[in-house]
C-alpha atoms as a PDB file:
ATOM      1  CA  UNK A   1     -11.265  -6.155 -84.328  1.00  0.00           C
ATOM      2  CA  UNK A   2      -8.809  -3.591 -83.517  1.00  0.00           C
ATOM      3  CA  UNK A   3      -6.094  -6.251 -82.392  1.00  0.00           C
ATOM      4  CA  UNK A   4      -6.284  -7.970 -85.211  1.00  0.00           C
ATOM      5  CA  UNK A   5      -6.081  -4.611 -87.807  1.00  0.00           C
ATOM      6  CA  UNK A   6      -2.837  -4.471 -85.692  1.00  0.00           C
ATOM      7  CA  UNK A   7      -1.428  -7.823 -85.967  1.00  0.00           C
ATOM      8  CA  UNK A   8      -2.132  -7.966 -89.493  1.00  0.00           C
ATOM      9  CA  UNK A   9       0.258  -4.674 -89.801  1.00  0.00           C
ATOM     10  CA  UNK A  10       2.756  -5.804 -87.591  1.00  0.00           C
ATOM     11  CA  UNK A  11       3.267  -9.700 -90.006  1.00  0.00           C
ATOM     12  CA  UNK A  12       3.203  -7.194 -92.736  1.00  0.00           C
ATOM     13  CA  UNK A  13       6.029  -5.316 -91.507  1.00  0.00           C
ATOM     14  CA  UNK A  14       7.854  -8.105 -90.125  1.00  0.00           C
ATOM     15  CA  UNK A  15       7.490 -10.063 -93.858  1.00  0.00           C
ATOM     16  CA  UNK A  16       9.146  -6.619 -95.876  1.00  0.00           C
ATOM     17  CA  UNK A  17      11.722  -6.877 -93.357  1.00  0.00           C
ATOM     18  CA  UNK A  18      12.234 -10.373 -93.204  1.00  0.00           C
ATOM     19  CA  UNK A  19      12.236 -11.078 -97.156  1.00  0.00           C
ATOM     20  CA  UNK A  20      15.750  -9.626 -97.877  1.00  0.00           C
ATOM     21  CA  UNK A  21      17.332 -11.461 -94.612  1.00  0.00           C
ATOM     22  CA  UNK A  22      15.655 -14.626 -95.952  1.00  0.00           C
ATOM     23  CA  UNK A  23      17.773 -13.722 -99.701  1.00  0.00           C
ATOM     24  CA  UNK A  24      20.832 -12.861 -98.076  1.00  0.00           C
ATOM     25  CA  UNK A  25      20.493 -16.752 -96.534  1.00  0.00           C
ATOM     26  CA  UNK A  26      20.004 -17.860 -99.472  1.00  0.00           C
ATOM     27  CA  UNK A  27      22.872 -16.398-100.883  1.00  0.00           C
ATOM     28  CA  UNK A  28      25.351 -17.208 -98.188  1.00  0.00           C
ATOM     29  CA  UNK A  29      23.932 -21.159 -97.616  1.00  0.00           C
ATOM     30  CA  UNK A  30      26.585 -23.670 -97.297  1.00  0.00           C
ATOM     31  CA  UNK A  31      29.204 -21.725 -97.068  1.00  0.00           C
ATOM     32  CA  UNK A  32      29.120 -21.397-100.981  1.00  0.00           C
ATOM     33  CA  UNK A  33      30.055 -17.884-102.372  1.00  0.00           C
ATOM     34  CA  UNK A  34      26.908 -16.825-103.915  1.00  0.00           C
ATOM     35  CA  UNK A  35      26.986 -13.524-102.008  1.00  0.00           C
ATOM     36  CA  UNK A  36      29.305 -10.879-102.940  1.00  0.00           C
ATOM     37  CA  UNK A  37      29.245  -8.021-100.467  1.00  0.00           C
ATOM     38  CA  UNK A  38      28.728  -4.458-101.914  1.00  0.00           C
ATOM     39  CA  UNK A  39      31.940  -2.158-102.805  1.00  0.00           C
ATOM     40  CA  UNK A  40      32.735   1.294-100.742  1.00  0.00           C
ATOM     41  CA  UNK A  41      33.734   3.946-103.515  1.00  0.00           C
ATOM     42  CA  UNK A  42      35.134   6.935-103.142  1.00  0.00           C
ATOM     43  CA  UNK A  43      38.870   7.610-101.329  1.00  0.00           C
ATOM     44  CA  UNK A  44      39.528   5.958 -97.993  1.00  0.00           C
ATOM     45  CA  UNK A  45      42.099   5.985 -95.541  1.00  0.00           C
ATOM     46  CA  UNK A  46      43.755   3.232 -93.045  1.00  0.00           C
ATOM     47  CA  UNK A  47      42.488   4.268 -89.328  1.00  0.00           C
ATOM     48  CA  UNK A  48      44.534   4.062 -86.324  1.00  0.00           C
ATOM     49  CA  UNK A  49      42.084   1.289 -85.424  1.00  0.00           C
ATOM     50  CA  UNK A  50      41.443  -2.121 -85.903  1.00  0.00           C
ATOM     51  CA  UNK A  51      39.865  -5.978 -85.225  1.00  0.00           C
ATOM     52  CA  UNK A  52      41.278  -9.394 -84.974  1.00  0.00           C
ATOM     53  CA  UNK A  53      39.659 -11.985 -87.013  1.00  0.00           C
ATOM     54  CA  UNK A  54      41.122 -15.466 -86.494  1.00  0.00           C
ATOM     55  CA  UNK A  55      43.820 -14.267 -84.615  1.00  0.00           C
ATOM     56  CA  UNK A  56      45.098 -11.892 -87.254  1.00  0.00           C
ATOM     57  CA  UNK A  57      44.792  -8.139 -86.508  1.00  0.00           C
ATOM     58  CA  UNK A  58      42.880  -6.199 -89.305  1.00  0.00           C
ATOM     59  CA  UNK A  59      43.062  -2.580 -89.299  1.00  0.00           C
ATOM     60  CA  UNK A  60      39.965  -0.651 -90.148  1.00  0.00           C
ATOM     61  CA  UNK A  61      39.424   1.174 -93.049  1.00  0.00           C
ATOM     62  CA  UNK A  62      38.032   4.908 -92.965  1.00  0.00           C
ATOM     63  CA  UNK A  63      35.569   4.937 -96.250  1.00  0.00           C
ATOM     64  CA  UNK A  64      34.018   8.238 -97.852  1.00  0.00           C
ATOM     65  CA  UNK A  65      30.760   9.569 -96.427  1.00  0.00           C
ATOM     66  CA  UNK A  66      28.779  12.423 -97.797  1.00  0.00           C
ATOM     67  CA  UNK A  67      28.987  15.295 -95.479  1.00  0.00           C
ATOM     68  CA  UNK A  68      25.219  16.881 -94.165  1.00  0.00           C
ATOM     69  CA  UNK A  69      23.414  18.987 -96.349  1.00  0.00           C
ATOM     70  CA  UNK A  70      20.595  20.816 -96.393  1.00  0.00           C
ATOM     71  CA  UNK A  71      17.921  21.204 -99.071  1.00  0.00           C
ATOM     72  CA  UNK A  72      14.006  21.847 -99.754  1.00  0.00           C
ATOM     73  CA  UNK A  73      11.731  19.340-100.958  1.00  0.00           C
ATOM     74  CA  UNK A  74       8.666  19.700-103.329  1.00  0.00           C
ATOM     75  CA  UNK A  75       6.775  20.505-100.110  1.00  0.00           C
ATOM     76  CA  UNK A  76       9.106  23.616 -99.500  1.00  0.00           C
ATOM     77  CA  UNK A  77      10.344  21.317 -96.407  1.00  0.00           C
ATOM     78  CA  UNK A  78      13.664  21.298 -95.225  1.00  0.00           C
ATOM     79  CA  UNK A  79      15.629  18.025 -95.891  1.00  0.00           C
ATOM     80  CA  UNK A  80      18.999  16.609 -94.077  1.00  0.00           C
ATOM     81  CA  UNK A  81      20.560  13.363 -92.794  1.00  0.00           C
ATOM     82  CA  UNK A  82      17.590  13.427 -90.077  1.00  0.00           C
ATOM     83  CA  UNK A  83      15.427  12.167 -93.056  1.00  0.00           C
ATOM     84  CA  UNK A  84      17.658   9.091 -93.867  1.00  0.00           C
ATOM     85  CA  UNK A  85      18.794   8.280 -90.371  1.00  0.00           C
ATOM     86  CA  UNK A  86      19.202   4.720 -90.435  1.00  0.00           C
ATOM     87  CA  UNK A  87      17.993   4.441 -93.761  1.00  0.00           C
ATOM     88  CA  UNK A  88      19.142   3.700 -97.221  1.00  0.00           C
ATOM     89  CA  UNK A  89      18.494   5.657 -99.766  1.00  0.00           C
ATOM     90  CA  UNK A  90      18.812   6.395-103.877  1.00  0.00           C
ATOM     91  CA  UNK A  91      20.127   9.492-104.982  1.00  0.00           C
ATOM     92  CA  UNK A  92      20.496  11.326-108.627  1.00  0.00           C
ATOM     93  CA  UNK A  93      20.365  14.442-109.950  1.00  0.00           C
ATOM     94  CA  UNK A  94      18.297  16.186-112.885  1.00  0.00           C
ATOM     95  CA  UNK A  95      16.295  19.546-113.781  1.00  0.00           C
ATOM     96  CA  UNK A  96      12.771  19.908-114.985  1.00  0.00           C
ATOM     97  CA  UNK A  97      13.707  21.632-118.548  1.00  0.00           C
ATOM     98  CA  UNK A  98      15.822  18.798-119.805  1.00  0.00           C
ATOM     99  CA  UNK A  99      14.766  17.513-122.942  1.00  0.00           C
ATOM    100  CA  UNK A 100      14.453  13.435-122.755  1.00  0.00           C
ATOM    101  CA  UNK A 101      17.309  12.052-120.362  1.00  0.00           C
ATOM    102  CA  UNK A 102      15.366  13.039-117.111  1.00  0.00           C
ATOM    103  CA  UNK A 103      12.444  11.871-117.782  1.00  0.00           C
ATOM    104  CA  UNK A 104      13.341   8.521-119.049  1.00  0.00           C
ATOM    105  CA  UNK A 105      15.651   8.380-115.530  1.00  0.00           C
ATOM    106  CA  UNK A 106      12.739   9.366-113.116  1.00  0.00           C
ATOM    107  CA  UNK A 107      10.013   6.772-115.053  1.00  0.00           C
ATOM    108  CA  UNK A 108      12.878   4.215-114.320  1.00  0.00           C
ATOM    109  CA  UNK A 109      13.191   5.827-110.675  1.00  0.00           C
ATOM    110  CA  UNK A 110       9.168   5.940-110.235  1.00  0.00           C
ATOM    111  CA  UNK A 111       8.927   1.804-110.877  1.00  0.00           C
ATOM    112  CA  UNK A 112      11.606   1.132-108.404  1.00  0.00           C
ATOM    113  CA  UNK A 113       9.704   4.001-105.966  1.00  0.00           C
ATOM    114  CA  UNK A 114       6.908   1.551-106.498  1.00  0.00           C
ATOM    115  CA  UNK A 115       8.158  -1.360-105.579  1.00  0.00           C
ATOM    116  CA  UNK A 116       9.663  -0.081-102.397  1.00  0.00           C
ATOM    117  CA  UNK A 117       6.766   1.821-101.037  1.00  0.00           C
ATOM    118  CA  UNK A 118       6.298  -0.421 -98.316  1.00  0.00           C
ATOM    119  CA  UNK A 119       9.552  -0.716 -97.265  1.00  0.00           C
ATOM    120  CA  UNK A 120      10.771   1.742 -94.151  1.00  0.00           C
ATOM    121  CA  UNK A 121      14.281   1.029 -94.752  1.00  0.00           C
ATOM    122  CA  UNK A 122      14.275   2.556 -98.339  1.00  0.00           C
ATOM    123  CA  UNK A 123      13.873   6.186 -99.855  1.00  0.00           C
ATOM    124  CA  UNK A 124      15.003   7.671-102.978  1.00  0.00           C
ATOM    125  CA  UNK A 125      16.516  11.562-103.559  1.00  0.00           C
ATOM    126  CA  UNK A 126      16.177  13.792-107.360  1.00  0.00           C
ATOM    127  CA  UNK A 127      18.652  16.828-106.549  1.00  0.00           C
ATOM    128  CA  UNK A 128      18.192  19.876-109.071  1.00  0.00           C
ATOM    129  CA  UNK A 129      20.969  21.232-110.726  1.00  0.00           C
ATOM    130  CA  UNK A 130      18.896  23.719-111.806  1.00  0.00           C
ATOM    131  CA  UNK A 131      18.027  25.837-108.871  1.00  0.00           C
ATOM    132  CA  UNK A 132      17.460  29.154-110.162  1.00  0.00           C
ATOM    133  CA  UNK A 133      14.000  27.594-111.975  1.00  0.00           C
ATOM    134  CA  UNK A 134      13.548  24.841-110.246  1.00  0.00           C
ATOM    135  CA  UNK A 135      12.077  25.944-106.892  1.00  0.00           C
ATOM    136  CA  UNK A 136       9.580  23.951-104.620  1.00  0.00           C
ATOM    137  CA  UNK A 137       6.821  24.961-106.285  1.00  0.00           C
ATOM    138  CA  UNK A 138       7.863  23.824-109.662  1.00  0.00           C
ATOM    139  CA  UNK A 139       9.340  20.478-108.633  1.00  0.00           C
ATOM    140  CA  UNK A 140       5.777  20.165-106.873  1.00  0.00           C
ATOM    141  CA  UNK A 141       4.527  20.094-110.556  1.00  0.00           C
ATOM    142  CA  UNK A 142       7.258  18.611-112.134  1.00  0.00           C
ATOM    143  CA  UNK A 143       6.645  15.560-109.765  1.00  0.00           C
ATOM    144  CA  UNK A 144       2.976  15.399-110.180  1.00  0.00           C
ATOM    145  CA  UNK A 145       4.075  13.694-113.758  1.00  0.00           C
ATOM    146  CA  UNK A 146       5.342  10.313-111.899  1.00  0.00           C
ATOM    147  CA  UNK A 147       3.730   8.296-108.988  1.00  0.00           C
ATOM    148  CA  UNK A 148       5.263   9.945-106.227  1.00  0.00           C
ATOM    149  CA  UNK A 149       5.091   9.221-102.589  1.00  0.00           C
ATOM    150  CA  UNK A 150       6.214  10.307 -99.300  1.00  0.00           C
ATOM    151  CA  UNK A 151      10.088   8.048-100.138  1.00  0.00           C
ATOM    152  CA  UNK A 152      10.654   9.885-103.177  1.00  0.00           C
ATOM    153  CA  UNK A 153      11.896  13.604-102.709  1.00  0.00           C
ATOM    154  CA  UNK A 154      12.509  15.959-104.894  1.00  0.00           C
ATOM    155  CA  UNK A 155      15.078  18.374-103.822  1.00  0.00           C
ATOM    156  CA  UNK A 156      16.225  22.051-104.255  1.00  0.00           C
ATOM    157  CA  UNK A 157      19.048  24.152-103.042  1.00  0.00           C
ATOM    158  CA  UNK A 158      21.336  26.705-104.513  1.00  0.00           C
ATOM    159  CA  UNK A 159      23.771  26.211-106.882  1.00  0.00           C
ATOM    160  CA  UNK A 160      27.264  26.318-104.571  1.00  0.00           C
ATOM    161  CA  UNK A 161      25.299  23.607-102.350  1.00  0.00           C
ATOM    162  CA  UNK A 162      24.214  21.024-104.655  1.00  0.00           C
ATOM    163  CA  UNK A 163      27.076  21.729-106.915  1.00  0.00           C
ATOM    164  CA  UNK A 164      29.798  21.091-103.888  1.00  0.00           C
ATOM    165  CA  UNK A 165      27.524  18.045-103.044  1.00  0.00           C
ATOM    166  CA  UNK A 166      27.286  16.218-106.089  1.00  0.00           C
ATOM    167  CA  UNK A 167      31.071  17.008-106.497  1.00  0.00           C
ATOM    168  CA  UNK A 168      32.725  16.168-103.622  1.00  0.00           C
ATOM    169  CA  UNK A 169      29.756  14.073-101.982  1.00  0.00           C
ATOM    170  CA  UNK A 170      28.292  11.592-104.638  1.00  0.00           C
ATOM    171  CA  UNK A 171      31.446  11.908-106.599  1.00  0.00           C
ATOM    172  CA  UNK A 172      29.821  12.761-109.389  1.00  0.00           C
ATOM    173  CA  UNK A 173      29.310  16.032-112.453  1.00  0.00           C
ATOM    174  CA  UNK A 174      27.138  18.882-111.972  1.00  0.00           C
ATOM    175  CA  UNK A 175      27.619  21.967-113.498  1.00  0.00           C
ATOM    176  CA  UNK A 176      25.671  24.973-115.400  1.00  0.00           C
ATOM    177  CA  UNK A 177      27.393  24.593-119.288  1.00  0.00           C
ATOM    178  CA  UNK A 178      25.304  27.834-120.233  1.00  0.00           C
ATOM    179  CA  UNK A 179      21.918  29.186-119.700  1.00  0.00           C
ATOM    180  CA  UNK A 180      19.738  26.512-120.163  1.00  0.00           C
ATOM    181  CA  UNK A 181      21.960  23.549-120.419  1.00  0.00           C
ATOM    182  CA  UNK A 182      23.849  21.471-117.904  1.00  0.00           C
ATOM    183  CA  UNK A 183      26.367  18.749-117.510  1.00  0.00           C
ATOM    184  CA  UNK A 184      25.472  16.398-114.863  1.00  0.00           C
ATOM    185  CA  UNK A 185      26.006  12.597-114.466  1.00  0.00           C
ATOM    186  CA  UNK A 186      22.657  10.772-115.195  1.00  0.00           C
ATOM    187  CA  UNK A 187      23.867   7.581-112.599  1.00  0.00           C
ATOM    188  CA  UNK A 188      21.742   6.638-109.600  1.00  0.00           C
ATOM    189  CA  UNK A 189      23.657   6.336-106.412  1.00  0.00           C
ATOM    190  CA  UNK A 190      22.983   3.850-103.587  1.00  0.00           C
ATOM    191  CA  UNK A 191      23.854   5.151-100.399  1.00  0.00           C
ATOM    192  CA  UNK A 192      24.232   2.537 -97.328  1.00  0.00           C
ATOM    193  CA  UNK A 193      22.645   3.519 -93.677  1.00  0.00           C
ATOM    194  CA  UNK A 194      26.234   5.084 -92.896  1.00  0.00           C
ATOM    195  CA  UNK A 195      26.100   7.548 -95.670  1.00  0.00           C
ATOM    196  CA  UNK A 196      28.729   5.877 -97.759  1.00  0.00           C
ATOM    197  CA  UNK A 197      28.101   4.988-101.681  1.00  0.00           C
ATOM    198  CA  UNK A 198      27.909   1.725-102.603  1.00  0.00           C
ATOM    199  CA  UNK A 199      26.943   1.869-106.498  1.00  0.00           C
ATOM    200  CA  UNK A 200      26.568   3.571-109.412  1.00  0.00           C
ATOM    201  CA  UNK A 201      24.016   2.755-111.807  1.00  0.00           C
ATOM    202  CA  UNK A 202      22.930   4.305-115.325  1.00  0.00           C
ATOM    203  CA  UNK A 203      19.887   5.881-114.709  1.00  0.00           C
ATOM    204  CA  UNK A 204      18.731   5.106-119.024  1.00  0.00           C
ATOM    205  CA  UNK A 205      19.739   1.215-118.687  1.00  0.00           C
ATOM    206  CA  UNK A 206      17.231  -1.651-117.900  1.00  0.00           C
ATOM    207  CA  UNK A 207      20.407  -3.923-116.945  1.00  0.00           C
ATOM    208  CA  UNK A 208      21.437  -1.115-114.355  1.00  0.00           C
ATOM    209  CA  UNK A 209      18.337  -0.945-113.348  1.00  0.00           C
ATOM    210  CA  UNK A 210      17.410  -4.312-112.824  1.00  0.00           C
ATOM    211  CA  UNK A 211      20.954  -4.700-110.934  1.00  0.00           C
ATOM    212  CA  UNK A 212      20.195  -1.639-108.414  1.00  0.00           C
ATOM    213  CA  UNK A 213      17.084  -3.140-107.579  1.00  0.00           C
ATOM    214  CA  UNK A 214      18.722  -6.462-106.752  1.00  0.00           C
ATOM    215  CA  UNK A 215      21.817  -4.853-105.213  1.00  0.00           C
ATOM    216  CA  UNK A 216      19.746  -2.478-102.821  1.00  0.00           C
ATOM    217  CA  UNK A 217      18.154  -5.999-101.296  1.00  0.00           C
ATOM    218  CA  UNK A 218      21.293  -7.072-100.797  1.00  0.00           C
ATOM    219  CA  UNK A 219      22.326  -3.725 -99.088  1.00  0.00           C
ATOM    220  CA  UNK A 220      19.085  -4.607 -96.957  1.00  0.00           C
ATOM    221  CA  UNK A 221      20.418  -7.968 -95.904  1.00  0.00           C
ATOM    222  CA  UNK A 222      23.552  -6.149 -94.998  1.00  0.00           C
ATOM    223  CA  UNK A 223      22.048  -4.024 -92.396  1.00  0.00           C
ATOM    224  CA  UNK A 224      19.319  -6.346 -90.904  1.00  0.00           C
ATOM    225  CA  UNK A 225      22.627  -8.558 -90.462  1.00  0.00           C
ATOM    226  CA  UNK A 226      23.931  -5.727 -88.237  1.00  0.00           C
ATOM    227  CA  UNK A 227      20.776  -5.161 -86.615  1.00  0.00           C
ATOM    228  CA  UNK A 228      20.993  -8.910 -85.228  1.00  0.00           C
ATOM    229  CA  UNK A 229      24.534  -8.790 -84.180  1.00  0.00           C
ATOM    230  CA  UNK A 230      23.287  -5.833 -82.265  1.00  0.00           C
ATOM    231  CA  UNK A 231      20.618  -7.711 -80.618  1.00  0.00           C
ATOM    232  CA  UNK A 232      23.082 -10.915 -79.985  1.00  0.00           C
END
């Protein structure tokens, strides 16, 4: 009985893993240019390095990552790179006083959550810009209004952290206007296994919405493919 429990969870695993491989094939079949591989944004250098691909040397490009950070969770845990090793994940930002925009964003950000809840490759990040109010305790109740699991963290830090992170790491606006409002970017960012972004995505729009969710099986495909050139 005990064998099988475990076989059942191992075809499980091996079918959430498989399923995105299996769409990247499709994509990619016949040699037909269904599959357009992800952009790297952000600045990027030439490196002193480089390949040959049919006999023509390539050098390799140096793309943006997002440096380590630390943060606290809703749990009061601390949070880092160690979280996401080898992992994708979904960033954005927000604060627990604002008005309409967040909420709208995280119910968008809860479906997708949903959907991906079996997947170990995928986990999704809400950074505060609000730090002063919104400690662990009150994202912890702030959270309890969306179906939140162990993938989705809610994160806190102070101000010169998260501020120099969303500025210079996700590329994007966060800063304190006045007392208790705050200009921040409302996009969700998809961050590949290597830390580097590979879209933005309106956090309030079904289309972007429906396009993240497509693009981060794609992103998937792209590092299961690495996974098997590993192996071969």
């Amino acid at each position: 009985m005990r064998k099988g429990y475990i076989l059942k969870k191992i075809i499980i695993l091996v079918l959430i893993l498989a399923l995105p491989g299996f769409l990247y094939y499709l994509l990619t079949a016949k040699g037909k240019n269904r599959y357009k591989p992800l952009p790297f944004y952000g600045p990027k250098e030439v490196a002193k390095t480089g390949h040959k691909f049919h006999g023509t040397y390539i050098p390799d490009t140096i793309y943006h990552k997002l440096s380590d950070f630390t943060l606290l969770d809703q749990d009061g845990k601390q949070v880092s790179f160690k979280n996401f090793d080898k992992k994708i994940f979904i960033a954005s930002f927000f604060y627990t006083n604002c008005p309409n925009v967040c909420n709208a964003v995280n119910k968008n950000i809860s479906e997708l959550v949903y959907a991906y809840r079996k997947n170990p490759m995928v986990y999704f990040t809400s950074i505060t810009v609000d730090p002063q109010r919104d400690t662990p305790q009150a994202l912890k109740k702030y959270s309890a209004k969306f179906e939140v699991n162990k993938k989705w963290l809610f994160l806190s830090g102070d101000t010169s952290t998260t501020y120099n992170l969303a500025r210079k790491g996700f590329l994007v606006n966060a800063v304190q206007a006045d007392k208790d409002n705050f200009i921040y970017s409302d996009k969700l960012i998809l961050i590949d296994a290597e830390k580097r972004i590979r879209g933005y995505y309106s956090g309030t729009s079904a289309a972007d919405i429906t396009k993240l969710n497509d693009e981060i099986k794609v992103l998937i495909a792209e590092e299961l493919r690495k996974v098997d050139k590993a192996l071969y």
